[in-house]
C-alpha atoms as a PDB file:
ATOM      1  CA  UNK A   1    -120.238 217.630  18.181  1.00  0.00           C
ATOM      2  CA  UNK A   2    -122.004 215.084  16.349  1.00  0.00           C
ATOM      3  CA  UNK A   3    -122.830 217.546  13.794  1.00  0.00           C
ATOM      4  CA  UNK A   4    -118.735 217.999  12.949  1.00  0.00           C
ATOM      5  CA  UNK A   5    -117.814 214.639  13.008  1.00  0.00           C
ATOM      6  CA  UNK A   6    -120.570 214.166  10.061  1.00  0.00           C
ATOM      7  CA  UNK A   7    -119.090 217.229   8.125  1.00  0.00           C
ATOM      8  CA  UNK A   8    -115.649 215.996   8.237  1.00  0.00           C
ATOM      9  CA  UNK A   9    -116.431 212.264   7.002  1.00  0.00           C
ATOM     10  CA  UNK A  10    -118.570 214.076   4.330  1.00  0.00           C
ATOM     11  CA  UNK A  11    -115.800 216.179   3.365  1.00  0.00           C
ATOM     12  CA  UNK A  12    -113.180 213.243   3.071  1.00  0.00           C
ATOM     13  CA  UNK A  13    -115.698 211.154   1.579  1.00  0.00           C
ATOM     14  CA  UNK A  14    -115.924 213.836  -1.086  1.00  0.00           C
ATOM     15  CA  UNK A  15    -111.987 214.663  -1.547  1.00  0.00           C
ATOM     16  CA  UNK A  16    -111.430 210.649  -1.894  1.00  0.00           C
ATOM     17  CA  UNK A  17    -114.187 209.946  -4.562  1.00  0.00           C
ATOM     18  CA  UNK A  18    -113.349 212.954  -6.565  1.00  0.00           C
ATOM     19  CA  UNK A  19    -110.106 212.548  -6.969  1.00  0.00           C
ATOM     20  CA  UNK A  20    -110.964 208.929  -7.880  1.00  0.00           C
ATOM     21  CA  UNK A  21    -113.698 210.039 -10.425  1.00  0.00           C
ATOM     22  CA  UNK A  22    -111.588 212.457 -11.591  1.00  0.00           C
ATOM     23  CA  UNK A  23    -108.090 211.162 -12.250  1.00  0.00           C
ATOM     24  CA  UNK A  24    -106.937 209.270 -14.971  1.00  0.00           C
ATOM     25  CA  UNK A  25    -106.697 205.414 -14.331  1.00  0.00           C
ATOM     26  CA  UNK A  26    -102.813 204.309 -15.002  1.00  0.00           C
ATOM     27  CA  UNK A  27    -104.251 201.178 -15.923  1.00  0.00           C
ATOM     28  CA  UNK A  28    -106.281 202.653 -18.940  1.00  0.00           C
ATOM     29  CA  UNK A  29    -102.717 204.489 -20.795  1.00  0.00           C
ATOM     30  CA  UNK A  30    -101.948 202.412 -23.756  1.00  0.00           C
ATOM     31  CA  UNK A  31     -98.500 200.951 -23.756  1.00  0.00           C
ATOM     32  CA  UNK A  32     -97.853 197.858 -26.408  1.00  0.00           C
ATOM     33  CA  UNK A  33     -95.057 196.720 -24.095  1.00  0.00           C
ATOM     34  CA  UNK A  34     -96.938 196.277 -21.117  1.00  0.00           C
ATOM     35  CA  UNK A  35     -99.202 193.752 -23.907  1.00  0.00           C
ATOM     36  CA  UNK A  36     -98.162 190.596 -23.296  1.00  0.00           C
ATOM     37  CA  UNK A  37    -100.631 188.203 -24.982  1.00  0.00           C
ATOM     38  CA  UNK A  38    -103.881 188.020 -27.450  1.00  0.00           C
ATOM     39  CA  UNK A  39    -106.245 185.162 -28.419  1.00  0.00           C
ATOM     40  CA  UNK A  40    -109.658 183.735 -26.640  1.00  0.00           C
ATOM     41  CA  UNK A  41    -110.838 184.190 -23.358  1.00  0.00           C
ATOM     42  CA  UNK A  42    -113.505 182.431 -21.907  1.00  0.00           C
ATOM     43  CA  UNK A  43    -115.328 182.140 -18.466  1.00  0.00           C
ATOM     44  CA  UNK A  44    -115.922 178.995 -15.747  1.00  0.00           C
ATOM     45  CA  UNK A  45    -118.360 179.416 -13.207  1.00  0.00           C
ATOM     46  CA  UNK A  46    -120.843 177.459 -11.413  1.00  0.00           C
ATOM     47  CA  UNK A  47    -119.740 173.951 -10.954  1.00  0.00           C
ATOM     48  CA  UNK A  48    -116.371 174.912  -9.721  1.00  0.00           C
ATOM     49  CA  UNK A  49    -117.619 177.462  -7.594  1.00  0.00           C
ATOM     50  CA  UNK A  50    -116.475 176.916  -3.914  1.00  0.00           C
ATOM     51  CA  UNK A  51    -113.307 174.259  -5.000  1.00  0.00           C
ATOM     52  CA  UNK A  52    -109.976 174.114  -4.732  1.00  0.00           C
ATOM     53  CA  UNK A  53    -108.259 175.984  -7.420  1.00  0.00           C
ATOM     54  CA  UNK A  54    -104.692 174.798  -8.519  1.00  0.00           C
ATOM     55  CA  UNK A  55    -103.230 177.279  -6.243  1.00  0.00           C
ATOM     56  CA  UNK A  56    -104.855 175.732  -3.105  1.00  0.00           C
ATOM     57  CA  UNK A  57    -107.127 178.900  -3.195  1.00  0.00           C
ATOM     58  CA  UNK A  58    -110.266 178.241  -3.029  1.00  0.00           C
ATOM     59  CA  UNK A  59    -112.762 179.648  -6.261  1.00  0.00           C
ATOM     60  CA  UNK A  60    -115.371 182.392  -5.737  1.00  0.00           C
ATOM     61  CA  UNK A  61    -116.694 182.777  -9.359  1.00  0.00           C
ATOM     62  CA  UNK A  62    -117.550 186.391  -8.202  1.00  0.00           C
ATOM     63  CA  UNK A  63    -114.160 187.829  -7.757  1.00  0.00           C
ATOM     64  CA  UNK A  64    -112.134 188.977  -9.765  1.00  0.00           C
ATOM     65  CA  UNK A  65    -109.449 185.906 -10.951  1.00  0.00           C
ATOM     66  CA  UNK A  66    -108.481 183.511 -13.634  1.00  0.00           C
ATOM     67  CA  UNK A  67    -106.564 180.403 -15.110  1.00  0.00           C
ATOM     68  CA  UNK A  68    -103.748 180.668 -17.057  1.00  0.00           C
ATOM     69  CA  UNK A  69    -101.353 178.024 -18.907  1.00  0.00           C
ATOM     70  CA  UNK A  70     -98.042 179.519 -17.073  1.00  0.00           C
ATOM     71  CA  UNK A  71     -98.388 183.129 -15.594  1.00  0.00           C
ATOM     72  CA  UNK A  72     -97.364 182.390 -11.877  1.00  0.00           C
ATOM     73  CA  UNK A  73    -100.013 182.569  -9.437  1.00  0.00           C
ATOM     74  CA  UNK A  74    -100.530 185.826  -7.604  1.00  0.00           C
ATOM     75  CA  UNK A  75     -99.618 187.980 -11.052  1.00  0.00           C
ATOM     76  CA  UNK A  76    -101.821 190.811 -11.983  1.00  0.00           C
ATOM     77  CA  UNK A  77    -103.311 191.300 -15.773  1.00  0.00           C
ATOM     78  CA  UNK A  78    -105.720 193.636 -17.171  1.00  0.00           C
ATOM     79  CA  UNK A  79    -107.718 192.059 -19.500  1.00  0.00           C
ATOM     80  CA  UNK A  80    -109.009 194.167 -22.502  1.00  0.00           C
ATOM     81  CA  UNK A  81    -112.186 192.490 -24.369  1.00  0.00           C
ATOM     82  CA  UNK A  82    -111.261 193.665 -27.958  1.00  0.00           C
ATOM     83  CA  UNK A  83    -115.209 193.376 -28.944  1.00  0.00           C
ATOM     84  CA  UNK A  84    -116.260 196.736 -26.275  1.00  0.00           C
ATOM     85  CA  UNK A  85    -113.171 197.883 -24.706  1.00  0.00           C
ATOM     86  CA  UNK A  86    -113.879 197.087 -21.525  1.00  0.00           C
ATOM     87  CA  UNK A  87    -111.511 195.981 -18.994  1.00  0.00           C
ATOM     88  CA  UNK A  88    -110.514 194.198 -15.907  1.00  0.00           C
ATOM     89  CA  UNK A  89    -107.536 193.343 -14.121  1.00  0.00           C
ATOM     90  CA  UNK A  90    -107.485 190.393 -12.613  1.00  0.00           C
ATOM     91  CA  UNK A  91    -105.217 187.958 -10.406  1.00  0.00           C
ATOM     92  CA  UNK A  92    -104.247 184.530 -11.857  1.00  0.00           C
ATOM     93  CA  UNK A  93    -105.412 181.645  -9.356  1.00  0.00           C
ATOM     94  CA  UNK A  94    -106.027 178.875 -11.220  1.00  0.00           C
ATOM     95  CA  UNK A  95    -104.156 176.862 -14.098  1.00  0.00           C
ATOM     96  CA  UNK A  96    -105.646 175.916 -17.941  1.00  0.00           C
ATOM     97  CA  UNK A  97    -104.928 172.550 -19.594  1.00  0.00           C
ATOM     98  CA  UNK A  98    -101.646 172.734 -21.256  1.00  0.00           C
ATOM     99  CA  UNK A  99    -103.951 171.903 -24.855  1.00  0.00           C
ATOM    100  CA  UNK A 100    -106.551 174.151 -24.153  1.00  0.00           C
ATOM    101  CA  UNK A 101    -106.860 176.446 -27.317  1.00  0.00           C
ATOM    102  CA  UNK A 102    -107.773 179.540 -25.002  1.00  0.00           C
ATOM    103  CA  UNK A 103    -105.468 182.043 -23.669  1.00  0.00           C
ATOM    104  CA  UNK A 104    -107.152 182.926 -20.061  1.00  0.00           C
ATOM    105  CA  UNK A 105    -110.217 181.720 -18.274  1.00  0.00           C
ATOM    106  CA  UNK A 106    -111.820 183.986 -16.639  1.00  0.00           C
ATOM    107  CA  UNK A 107    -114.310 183.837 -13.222  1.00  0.00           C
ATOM    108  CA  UNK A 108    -117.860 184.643 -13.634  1.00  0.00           C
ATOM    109  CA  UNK A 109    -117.585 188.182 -11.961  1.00  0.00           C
ATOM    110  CA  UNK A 110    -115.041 189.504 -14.656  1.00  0.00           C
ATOM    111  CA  UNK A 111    -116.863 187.904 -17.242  1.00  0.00           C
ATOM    112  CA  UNK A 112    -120.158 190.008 -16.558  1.00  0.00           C
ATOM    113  CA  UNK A 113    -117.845 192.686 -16.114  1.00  0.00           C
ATOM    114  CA  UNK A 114    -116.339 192.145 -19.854  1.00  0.00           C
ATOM    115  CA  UNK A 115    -120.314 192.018 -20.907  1.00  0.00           C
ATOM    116  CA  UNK A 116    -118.997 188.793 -22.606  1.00  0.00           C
ATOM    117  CA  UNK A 117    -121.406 186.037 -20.792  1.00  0.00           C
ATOM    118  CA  UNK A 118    -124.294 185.677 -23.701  1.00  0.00           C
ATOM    119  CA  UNK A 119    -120.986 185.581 -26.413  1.00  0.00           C
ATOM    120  CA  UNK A 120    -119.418 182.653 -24.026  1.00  0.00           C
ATOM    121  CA  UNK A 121    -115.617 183.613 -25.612  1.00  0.00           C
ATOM    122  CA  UNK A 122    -114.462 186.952 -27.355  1.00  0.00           C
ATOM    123  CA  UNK A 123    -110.883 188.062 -28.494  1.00  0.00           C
ATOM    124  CA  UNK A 124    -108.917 189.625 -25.286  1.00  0.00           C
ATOM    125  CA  UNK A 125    -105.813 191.144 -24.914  1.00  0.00           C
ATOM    126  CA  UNK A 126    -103.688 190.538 -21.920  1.00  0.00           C
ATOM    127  CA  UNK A 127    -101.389 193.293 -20.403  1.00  0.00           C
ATOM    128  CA  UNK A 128     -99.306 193.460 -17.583  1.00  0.00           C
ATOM    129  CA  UNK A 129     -99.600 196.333 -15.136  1.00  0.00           C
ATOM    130  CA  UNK A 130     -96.072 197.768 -14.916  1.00  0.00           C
ATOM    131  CA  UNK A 131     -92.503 197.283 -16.205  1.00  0.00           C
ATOM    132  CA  UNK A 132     -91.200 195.540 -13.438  1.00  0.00           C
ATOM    133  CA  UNK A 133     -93.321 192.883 -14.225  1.00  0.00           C
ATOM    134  CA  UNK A 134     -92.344 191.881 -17.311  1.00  0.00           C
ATOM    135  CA  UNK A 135     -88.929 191.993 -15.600  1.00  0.00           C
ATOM    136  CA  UNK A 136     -90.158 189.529 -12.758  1.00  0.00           C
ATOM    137  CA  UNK A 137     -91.565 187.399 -15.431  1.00  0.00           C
ATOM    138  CA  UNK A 138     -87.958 187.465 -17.735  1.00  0.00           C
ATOM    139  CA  UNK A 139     -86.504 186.556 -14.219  1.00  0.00           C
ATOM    140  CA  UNK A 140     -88.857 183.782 -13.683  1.00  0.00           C
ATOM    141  CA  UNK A 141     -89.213 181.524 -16.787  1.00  0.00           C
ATOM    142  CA  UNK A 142     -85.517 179.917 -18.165  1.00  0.00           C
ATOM    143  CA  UNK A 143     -87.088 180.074 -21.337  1.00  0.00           C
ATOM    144  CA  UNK A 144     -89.891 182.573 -22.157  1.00  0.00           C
ATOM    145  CA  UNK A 145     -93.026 180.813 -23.354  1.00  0.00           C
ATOM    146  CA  UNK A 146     -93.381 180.717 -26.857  1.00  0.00           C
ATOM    147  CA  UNK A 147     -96.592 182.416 -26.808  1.00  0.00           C
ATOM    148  CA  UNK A 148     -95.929 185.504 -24.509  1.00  0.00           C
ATOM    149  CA  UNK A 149     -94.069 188.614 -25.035  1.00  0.00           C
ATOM    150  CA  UNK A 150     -92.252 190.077 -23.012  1.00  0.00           C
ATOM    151  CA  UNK A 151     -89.951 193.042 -23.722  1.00  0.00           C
ATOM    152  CA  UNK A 152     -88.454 195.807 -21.635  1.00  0.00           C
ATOM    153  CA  UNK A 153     -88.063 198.265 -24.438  1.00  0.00           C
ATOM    154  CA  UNK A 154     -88.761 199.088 -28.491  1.00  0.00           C
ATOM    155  CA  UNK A 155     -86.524 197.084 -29.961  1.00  0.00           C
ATOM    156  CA  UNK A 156     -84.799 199.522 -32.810  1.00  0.00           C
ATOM    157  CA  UNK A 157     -85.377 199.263 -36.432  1.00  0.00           C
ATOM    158  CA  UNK A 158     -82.379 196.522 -37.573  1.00  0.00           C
ATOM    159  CA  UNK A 159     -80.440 197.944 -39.956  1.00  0.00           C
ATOM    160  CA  UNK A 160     -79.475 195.883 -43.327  1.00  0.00           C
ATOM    161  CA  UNK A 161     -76.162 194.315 -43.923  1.00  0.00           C
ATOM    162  CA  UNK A 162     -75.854 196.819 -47.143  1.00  0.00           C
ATOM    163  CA  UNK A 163     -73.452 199.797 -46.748  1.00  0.00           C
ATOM    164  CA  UNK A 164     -75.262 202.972 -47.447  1.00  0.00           C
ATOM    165  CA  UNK A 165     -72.891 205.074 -49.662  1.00  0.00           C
ATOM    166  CA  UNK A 166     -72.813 208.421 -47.974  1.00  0.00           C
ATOM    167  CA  UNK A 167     -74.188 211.760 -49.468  1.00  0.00           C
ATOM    168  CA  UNK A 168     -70.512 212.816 -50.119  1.00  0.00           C
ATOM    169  CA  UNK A 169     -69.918 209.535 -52.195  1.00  0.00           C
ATOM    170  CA  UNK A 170     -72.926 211.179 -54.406  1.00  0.00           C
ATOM    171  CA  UNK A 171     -71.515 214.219 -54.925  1.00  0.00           C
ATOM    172  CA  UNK A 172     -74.401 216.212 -53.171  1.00  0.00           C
END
């Protein structure tokens, strides 16, 4: 009986991590909307380990968080280092100086996890993990931070002020 009970958590073991190792990630599918920021990123670690952050949470440099100017705590980003590609999504925590010259800080853990702790700071992007986030964030801020974009669909092509004459008025 033992025997079965073994077989069966070896065969959901198996049908879990293959269809994990397997399937495309819907957090690796480019979409520029979903992009909501790009600049600097850089990492805090050890000497604010195990304090408060600003969100009354307290910092574990190993997961998987950061500091932002404004984001509101709780939201989810996947952070893209533009130097390798690699990426992490992360949940903001923790607040940056309103004159810091960086766009994210990141905890240690994600930092390894960028392979960007001997550069210190590289160029990131920041994205957003769905629509109805940028929609939560619209709904949130009066006025949208200068320095984040956030739009819910390709804006069209504005056409000029000029009439066009038509092909008739050319006599084709």
């Amino acid at each position: 009986m033992k025997g079965v009970y073994i077989h069966i958590l070896i065969l959901l073991l198996w049908s879990t991590l293959g269809s994990v190792c397997f399937a495309q990630s819907p957090f690796t599918a480019p979409d520029s909307l979903l992009t909501i920021q790009q600049g600097v990123a850089s990492y805090y670690a050890g000497r604010f380990h195990n304090r408060p952050t600003a969100s009354g949470e307290i910092y574990d440099m190993m997961e998987f968080t950061a500091a932002h100017k404004h984001l509101p705590f709780g939201t989810l980003l996947k952070v893209t280092n533009l130097n390798n590609s690699y990426q992490a999504i992360v949940r903001i925590n923790d607040r940056l100086p309103k004159s810091s010259s960086r766009i994210i800080d990141l905890s240690k853990g994600v930092a390894e996890h960028l392979d960007m702790i001997q550069d210190g700071i590289v160029e990131v992007t920041l994205d957003v993990l769905t629509h109805q986030t940028i929609a939560m964030l619209k709904e949130y801020y009066d006025e949208t931070p200068p320095d984040l974009r956030l739009r819910l669909y390709y804006e069209p092509l504005k056409s000029s002020e000029r009439k066009e004459a038509s092909l008739f008025e050319l006599g084709f």
